[in-house]
Protein backbone atom coordinates (compact mmCIF):
# COMPACT_ATOMS: atom_id res chain seq x y z
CA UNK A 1 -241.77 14.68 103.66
CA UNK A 2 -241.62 11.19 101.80
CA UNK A 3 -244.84 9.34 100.78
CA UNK A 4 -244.57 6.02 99.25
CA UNK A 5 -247.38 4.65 97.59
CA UNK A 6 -247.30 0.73 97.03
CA UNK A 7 -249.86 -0.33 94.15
CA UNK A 8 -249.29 2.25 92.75
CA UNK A 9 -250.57 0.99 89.59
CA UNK A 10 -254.18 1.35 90.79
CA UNK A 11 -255.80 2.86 88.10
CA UNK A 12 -258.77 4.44 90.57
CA UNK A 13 -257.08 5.52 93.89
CA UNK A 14 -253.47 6.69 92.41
CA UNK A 15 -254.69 9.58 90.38
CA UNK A 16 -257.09 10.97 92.77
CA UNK A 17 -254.28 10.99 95.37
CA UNK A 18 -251.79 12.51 93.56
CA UNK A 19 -254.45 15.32 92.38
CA UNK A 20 -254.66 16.05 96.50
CA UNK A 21 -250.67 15.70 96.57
CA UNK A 22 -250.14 18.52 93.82
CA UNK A 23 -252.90 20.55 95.02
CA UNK A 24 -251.39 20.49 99.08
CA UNK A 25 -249.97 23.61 100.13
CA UNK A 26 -248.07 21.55 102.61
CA UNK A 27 -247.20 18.85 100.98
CA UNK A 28 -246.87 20.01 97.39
CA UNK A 29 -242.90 19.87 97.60
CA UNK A 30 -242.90 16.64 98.87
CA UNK A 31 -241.34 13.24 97.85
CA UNK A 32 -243.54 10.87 96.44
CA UNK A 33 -242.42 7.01 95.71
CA UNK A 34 -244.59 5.48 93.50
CA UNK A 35 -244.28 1.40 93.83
CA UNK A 36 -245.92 -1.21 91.89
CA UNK A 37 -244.60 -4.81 90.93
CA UNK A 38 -245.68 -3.55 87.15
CA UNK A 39 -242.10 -1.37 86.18
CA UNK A 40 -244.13 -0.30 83.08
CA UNK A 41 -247.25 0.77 85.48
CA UNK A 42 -244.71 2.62 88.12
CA UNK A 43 -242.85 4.48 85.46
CA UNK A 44 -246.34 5.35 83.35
CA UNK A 45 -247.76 6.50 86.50
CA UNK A 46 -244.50 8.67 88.02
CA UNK A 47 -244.63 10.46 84.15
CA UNK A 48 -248.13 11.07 84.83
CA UNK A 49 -247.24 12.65 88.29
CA UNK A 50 -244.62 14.93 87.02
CA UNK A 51 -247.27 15.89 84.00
CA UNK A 52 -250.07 16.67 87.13
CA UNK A 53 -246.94 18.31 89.19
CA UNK A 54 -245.74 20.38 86.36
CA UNK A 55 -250.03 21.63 85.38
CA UNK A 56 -250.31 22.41 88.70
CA UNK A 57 -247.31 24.45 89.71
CA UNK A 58 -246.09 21.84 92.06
CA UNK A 59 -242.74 21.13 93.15
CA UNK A 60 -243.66 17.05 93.88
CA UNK A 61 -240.52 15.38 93.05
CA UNK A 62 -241.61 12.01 92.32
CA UNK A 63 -239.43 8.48 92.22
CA UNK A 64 -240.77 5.16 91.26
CA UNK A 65 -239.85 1.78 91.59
CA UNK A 66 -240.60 -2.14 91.31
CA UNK A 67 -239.25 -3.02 94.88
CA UNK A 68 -240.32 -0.92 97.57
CA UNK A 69 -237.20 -1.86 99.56
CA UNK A 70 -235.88 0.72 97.20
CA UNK A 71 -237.65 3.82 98.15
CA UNK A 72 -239.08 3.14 101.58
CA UNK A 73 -235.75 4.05 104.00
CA UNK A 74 -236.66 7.26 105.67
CA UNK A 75 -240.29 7.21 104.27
CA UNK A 76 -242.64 9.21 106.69
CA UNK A 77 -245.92 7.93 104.85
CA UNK A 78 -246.69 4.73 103.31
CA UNK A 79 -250.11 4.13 101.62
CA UNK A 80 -250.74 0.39 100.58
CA UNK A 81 -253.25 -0.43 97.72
CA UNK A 82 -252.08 -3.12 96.00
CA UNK A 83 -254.19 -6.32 94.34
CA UNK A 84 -251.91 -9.48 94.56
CA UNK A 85 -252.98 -11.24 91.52
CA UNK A 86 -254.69 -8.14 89.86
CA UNK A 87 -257.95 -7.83 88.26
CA UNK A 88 -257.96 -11.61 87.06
CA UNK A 89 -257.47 -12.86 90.58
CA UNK A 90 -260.72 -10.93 91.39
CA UNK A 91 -262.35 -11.91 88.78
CA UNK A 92 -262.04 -15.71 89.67
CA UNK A 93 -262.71 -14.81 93.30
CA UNK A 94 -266.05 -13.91 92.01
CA UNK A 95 -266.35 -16.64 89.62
CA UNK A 96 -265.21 -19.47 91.69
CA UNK A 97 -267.99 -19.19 94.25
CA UNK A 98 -270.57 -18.93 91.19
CA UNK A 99 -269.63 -21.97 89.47
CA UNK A 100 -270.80 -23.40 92.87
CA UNK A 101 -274.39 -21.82 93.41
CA UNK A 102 -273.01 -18.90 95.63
CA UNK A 103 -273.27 -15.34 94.51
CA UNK A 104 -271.56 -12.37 95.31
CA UNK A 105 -271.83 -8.70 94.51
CA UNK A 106 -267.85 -8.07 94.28
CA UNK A 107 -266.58 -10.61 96.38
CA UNK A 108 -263.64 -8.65 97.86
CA UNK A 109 -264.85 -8.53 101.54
CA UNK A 110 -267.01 -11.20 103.00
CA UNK A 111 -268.09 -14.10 101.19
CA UNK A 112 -265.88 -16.61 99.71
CA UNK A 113 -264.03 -13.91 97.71
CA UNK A 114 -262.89 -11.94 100.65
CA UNK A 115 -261.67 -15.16 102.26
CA UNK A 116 -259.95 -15.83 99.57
CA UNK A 117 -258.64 -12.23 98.48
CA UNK A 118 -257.48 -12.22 102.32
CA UNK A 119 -255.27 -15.48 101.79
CA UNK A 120 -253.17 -13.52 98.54
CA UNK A 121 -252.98 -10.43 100.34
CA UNK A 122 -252.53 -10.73 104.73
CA UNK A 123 -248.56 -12.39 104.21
CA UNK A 124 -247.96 -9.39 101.82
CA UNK A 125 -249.49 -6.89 104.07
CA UNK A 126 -247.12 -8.06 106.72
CA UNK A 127 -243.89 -8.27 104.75
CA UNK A 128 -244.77 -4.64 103.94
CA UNK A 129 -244.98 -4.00 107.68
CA UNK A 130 -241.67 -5.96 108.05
CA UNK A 131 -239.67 -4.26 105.53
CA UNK A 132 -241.34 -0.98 107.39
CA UNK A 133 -240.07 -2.03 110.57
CA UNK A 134 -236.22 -1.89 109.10
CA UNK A 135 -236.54 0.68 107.41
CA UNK A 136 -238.84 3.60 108.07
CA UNK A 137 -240.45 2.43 111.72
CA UNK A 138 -241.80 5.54 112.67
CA UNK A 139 -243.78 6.09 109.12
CA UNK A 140 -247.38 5.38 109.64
CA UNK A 141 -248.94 2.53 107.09
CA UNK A 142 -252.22 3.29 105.64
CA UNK A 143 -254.13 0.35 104.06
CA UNK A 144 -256.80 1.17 101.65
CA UNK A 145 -256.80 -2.43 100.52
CA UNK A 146 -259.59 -5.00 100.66
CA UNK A 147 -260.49 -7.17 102.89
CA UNK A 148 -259.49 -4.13 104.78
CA UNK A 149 -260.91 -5.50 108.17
CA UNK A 150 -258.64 -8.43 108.14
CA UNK A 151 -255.44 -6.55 106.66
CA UNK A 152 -255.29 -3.90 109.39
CA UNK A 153 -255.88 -6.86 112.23
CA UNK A 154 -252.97 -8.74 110.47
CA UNK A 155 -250.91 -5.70 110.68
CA UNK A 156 -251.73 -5.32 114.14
CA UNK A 157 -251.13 -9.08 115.00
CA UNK A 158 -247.67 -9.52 113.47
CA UNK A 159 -246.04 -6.04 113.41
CA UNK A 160 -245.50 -2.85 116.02
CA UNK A 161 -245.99 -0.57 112.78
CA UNK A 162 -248.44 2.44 113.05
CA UNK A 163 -251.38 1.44 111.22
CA UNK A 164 -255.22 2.08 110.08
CA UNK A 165 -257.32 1.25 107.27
CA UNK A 166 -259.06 4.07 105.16
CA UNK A 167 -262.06 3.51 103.89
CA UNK A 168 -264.44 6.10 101.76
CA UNK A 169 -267.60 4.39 102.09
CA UNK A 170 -269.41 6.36 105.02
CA UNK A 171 -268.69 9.60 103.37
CA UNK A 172 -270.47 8.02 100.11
CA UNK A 173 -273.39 7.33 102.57
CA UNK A 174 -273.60 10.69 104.00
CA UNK A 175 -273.54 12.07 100.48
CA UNK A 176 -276.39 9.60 99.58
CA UNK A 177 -278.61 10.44 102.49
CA UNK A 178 -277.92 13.79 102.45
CA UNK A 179 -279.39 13.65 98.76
CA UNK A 180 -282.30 11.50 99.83
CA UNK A 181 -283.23 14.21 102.05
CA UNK A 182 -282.37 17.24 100.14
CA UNK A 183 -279.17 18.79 101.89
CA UNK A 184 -275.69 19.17 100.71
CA UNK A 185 -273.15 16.75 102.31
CA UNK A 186 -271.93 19.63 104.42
CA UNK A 187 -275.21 20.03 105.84
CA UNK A 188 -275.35 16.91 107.45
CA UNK A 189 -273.68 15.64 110.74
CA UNK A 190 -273.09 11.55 110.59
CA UNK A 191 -272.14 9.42 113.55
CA UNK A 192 -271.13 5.48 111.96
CA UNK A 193 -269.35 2.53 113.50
CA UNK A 194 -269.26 -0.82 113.47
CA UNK A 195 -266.69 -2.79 110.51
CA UNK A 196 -265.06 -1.87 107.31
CA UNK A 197 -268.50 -2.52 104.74
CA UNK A 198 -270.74 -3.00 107.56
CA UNK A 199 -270.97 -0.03 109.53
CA UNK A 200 -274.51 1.24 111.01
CA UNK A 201 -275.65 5.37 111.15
CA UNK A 202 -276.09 5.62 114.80
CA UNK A 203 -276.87 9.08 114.73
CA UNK A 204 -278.27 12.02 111.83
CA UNK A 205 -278.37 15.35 112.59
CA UNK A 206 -278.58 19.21 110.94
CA UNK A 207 -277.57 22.03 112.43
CA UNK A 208 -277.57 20.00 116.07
CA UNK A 209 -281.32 18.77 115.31
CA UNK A 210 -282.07 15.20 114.73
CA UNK A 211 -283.18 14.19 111.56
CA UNK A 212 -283.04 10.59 111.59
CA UNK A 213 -286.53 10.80 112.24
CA UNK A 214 -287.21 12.50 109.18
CA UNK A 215 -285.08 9.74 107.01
CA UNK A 216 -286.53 7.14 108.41
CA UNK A 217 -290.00 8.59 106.75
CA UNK A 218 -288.16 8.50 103.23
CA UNK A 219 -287.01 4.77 103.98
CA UNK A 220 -290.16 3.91 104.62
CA UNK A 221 -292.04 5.47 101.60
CA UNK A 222 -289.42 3.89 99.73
CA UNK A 223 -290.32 0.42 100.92
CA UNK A 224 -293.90 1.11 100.04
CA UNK A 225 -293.60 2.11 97.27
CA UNK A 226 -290.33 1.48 95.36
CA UNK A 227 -288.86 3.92 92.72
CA UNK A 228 -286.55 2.96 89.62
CA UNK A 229 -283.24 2.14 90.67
CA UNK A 230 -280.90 4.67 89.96
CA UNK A 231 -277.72 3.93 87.46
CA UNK A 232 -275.20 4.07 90.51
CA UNK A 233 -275.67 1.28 92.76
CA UNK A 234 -274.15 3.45 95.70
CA UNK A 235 -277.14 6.41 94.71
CA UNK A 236 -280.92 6.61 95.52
CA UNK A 237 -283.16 3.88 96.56
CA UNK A 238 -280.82 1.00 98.74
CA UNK A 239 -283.43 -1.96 99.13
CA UNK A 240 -281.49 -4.44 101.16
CA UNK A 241 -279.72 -1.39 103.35
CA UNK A 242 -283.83 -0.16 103.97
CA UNK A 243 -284.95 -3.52 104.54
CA UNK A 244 -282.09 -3.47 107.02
CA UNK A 245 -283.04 -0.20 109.21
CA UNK A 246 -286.63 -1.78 109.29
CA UNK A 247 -285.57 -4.37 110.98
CA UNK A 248 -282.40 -3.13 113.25
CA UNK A 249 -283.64 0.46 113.70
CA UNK A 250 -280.05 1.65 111.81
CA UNK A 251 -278.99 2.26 108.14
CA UNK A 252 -275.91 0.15 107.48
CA UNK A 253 -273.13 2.05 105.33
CA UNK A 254 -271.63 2.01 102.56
CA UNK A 255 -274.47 0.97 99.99
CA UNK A 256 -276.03 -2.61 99.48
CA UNK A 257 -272.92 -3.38 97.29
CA UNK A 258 -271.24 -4.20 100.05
CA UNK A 259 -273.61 -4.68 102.98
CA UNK A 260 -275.37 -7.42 100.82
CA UNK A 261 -272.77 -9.65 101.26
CA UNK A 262 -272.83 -9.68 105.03
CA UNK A 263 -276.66 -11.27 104.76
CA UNK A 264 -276.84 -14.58 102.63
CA UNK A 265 -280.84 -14.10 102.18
CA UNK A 266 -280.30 -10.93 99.82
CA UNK A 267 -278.46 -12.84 97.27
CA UNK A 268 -280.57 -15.21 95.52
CA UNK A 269 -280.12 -15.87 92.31
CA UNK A 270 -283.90 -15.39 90.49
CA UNK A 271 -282.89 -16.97 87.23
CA UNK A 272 -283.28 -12.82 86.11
CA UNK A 273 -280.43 -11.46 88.06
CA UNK A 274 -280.13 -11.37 91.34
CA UNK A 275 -282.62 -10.57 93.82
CA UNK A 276 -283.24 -7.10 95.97
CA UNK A 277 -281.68 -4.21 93.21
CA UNK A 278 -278.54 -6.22 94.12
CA UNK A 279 -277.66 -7.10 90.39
CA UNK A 280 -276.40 -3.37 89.66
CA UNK A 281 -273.72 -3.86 92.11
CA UNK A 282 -272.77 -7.04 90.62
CA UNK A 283 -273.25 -5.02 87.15
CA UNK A 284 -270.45 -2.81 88.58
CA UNK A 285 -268.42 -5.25 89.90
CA UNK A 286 -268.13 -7.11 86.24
CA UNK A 287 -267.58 -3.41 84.07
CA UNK A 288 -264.88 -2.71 86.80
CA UNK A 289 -263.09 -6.15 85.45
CA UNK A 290 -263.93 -5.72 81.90
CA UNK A 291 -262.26 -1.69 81.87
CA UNK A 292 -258.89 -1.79 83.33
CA UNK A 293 -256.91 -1.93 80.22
CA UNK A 294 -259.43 1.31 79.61
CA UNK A 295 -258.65 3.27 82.12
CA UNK A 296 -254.53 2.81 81.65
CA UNK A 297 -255.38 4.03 78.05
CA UNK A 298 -256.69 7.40 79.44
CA UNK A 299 -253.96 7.84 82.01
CA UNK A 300 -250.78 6.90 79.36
CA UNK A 301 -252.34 8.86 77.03
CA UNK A 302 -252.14 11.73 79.75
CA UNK A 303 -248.56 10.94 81.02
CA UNK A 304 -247.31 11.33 77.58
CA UNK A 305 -249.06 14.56 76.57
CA UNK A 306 -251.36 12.56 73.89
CA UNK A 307 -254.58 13.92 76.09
CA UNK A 308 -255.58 16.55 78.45
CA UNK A 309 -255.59 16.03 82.19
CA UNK A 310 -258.60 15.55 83.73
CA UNK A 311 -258.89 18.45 85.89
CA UNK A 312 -262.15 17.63 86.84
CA UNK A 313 -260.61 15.02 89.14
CA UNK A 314 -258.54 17.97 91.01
CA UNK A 315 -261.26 19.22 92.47
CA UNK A 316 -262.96 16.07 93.26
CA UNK A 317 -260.11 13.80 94.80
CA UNK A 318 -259.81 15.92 98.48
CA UNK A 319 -263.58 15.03 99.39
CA UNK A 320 -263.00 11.14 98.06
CA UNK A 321 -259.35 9.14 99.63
CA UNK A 322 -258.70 11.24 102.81
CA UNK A 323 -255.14 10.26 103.56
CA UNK A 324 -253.63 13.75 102.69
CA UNK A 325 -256.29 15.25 104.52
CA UNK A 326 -254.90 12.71 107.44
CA UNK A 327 -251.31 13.13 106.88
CA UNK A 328 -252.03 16.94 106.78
CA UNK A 329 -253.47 17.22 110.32
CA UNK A 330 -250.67 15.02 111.66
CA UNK A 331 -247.93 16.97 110.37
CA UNK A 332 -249.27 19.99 111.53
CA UNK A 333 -251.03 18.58 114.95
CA UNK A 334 -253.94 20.06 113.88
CA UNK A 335 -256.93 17.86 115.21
CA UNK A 336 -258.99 16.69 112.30
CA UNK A 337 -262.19 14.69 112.66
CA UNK A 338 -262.62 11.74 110.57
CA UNK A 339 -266.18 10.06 109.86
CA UNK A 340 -264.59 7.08 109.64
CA UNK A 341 -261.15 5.24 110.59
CA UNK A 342 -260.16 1.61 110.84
CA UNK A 343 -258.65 1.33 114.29
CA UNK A 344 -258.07 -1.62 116.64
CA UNK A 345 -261.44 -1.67 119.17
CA UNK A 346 -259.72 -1.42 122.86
CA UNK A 347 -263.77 -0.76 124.08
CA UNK A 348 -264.19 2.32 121.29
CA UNK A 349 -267.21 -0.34 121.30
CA UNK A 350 -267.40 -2.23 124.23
CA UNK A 351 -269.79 -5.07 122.69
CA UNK A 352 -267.22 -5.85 119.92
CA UNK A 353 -263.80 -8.09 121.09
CA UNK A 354 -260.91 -5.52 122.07
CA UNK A 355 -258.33 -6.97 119.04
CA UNK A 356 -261.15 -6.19 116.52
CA UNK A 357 -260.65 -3.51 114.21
CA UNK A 358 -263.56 -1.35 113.69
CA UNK A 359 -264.98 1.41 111.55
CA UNK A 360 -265.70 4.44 114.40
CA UNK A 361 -265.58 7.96 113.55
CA UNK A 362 -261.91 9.24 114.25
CA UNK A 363 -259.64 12.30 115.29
CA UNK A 364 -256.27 12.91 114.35
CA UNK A 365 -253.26 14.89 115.45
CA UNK A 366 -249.47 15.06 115.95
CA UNK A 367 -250.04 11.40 117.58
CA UNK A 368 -251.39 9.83 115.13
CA UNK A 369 -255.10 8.64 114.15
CA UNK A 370 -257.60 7.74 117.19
CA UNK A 371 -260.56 5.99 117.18
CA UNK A 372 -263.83 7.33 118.75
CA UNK A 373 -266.21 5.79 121.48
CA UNK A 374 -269.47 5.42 120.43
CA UNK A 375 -270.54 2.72 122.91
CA UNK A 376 -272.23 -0.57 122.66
CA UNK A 377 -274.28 -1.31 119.62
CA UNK A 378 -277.49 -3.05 119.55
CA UNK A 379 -277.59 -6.30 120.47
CA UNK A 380 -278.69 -7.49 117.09
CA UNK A 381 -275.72 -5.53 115.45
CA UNK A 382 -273.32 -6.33 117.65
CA UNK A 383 -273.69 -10.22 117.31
CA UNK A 384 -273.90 -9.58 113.43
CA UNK A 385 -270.54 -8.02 113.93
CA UNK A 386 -268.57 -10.39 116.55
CA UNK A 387 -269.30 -13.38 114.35
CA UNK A 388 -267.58 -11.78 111.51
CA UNK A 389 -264.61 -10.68 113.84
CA UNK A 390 -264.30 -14.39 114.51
CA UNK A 391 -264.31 -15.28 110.94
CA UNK A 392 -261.66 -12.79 109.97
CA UNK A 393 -259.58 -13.98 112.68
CA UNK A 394 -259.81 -17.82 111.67
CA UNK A 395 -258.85 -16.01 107.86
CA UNK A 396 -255.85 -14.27 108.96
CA UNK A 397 -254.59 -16.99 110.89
CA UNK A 398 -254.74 -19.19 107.79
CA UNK A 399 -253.50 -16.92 105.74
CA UNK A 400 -250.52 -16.22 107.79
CA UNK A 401 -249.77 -20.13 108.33
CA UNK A 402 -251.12 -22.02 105.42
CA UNK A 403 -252.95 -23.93 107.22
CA UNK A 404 -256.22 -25.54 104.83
CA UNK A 405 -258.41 -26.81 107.90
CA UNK A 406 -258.33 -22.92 109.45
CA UNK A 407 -258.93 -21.98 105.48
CA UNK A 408 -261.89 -24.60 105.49
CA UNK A 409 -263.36 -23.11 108.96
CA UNK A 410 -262.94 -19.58 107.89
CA UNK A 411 -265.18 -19.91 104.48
CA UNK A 412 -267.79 -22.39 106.93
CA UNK A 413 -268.26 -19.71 109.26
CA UNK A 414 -269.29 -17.58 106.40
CA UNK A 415 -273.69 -17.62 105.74
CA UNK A 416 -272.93 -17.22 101.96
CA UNK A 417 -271.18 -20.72 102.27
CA UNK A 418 -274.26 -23.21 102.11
CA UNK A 419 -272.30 -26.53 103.02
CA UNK A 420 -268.92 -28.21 103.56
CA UNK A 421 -269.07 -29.83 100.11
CA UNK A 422 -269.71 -26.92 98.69
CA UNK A 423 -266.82 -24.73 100.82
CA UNK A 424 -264.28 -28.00 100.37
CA UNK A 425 -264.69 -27.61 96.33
CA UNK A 426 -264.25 -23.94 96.28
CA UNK A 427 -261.45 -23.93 98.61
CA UNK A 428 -259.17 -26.74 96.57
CA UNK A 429 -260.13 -24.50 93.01
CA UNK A 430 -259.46 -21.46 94.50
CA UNK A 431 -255.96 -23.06 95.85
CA UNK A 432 -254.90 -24.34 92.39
CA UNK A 433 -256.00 -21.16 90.81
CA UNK A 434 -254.06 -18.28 92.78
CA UNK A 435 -251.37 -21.44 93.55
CA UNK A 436 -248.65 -18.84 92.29
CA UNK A 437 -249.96 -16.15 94.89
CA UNK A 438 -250.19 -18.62 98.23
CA UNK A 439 -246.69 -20.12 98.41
CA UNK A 440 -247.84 -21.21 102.14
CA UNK A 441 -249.94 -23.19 101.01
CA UNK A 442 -248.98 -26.70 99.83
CA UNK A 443 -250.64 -28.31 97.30
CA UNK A 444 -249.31 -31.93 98.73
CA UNK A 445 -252.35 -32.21 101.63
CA UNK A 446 -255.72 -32.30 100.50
CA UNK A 447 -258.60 -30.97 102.56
């Protein structure tokens, strides 16, 4: 088997899948290609590999590169999470929009960030797929990338290429709830769907019985009477995801992190932070920036023997990024349920637009990954949902033309955006900014 891994230089998802790499029993002895436009960052990370490989008793024979055209003929596997721009595009994805009143809790998603993280990143996504197409066009392309709604519809739109977006925020929910009401993760049976960030529990249950019931009592004594927040914004009390299930009978996944952005109202600025508990996840959002060059420290320090491994993260990684899991069970056509895939819709939820791609619980086999039915959604939900499927579409057809007016539309149609004025400015500084990142995009024509 060959697995390529472009972005390779991703200081968070990279180690934790090549701890579930060295620790496969099927896969052990495969080839893994490690890719990033960083040489230093592919090499650093393919020592670290062989280091993990060599711990472990592993027979991974690992290649890296700083073109993927190099290593991706005959690949079987390719995982994508790349940042075009890297950790300083972010950053001014999230500082853009403040500048200009409008506040986001990581900006990589919705909100004006996600539009424009989705301009950098859709016409690399589908080169990827392109290059795929020539050269490995039976390998299956899994995008952990954000925005990972729009990605995997761009994907879809432009290329014939096997694809799905991987996610792990439902199983953080699960793990949360299942803490909230006392049970190990195991214990508890989760039915989610809806989109990447935005997903709603439809369905709780132990042992067969339903407990939603019983969690709904929790959410409501937490509304009444709040406790401290916890340190981790994903852990413990979630005001804006309660405040949520009060009103649409649901708990949206993955934490209010994410959901918060979906819901303008929850992100006022109080002149102390912002508003609802959401000002840890912006907390988070800001160390994340500030401890990149931190966290390549550790992992040089472990490629060249200056440190232990972690080994802690060997035992971790299989529950967290489930794409060996995945690329287990289709290898073997062993059927594997998934609490959560990023599929195109085709009525998996009949209230949503067929191209969408939704979050829905998943199996997967020999053929591939399949999305689940779960039905329609609530009304309420579902309209929540469709309006952002529009957006995304009017954000990957900009992104794939260059086209400013569809840019201009795609940040208006978002509730974070408070005028044109407002979206106009942040479009043109966001333009100039990542100027060396959206070559379709000419600077000539003004909005």
């Amino acid at each position: 088997m060959k697995i390529v891994i472009i972005g390779a230089g991703s200081t968070v998802f990279t180690p934790g899948l090549i701890a579930d790499l060295t620790g496969s029993t099927l896969l052990g002895d495969a080839t893994v290609a490690l890719v990033d436009t960083n040489p230093w960052a592919a090499a650093t990370m393919a020592r670290y590999a062989e280091r993990v490989a060599g711990e472990r008793g592993a027979r991974l024979r690992v290649e890296y590169a700083s073109d993927r055209r190099q290593v991706l003929a005959g690949a079987d596997f390719v995982t994508v999470t790349i940042a075009v721009g890297g950790a300083k595009a972010w950053e001014r994805d999230v500082r853009i929009p403040e500048a200009h009143g409008v506040w986001q809790t990581v900006g990589d998603s919705v909100g004006p960030g996600g539009v424009f993280r989705a301009l950098r990143h859709v016409p690399e996504l589908v080169a990827i797929a392109r290059d795929m197409e020539e050269l490995c066009p039976s390998a299956w392309l899994f995008n952990y990338t954000n925005p990972l709604t729009a990605l995997v519809r761009a994907v879809h739109k432009m290329s014939p290429i096997k694809t799905a977006g991987l996610c792990h925020g439902v199983l953080h929910t699960r793990q949360a709830i299942a803490q909230a009401l006392g049970l190990a993760p195991t214990e508890l049976s989760l039915t989610a769907a809806g989109l990447n960030h935005l997903a709603w529990v439809l369905d709780l249950r132990q042992d067969g019985s339903n407990v939603y019931p019983r969690f709904r009592e929790v959410v409501h004594d937490w509304l009444a009477a709040p406790p401290l927040p916890a340190g981790d914004p994903y852990a413990g009390f979630q005001e804006v995801s309660a405040r949520l299930m009060d009103v649409y009978g649901y708990y949206p996944s993955p934490g209010d992190r994410h959901v918060a952005e979906f819901f303008p109202f929850f992100l006022r600025n109080t002149g102390d932070g912002l508003g609802y508990g959401t000002q840890a996840g912006l907390d988070m959002t800001n160390a994340t920036l500030t401890s990149r060059d931190e966290r390549w420290d550790r992992i040089a320090a472990q490629a060249e023997g200056r440190a232990a491994l972690n080994r802690a993260l060997f035992d971790e990684a299989r529950e967290g990024e489930r794409v060996v899991s995945i690329i287990e069970a289709i290898v073997t056509d062993r059927p594997l349920l998934e609490l959560a895939v990023n599929v195109r819709n085709d009525g998996l939820i009949p209230n949503l637009p067929a191209e969408a791609v939704v979050e829905v619980p998943g199996m997967v086999d020999g053929r591939g990954v399949h999305g689940i039915s779960v039905g329609p959604l609530p009304e309420g939900i579902a309209g929540i949902l469709a309006a952002r499927v529009r957006q995304q579409e009017l954000t990957v057809d900009a992104a794939l033309t260059g086209d400013r007016m569809l840019a201009l539309q795609a940040l208006l149609a978002d509730p974070l955006v408070p005028s044109v004025e407002t979206a106009t400015d942040m479009l043109e500084e966001a333009l100039t900014t990542h100027a060396a990142f959206l070559p379709r995009f000419g600077m000539d024509a003004a909005v």
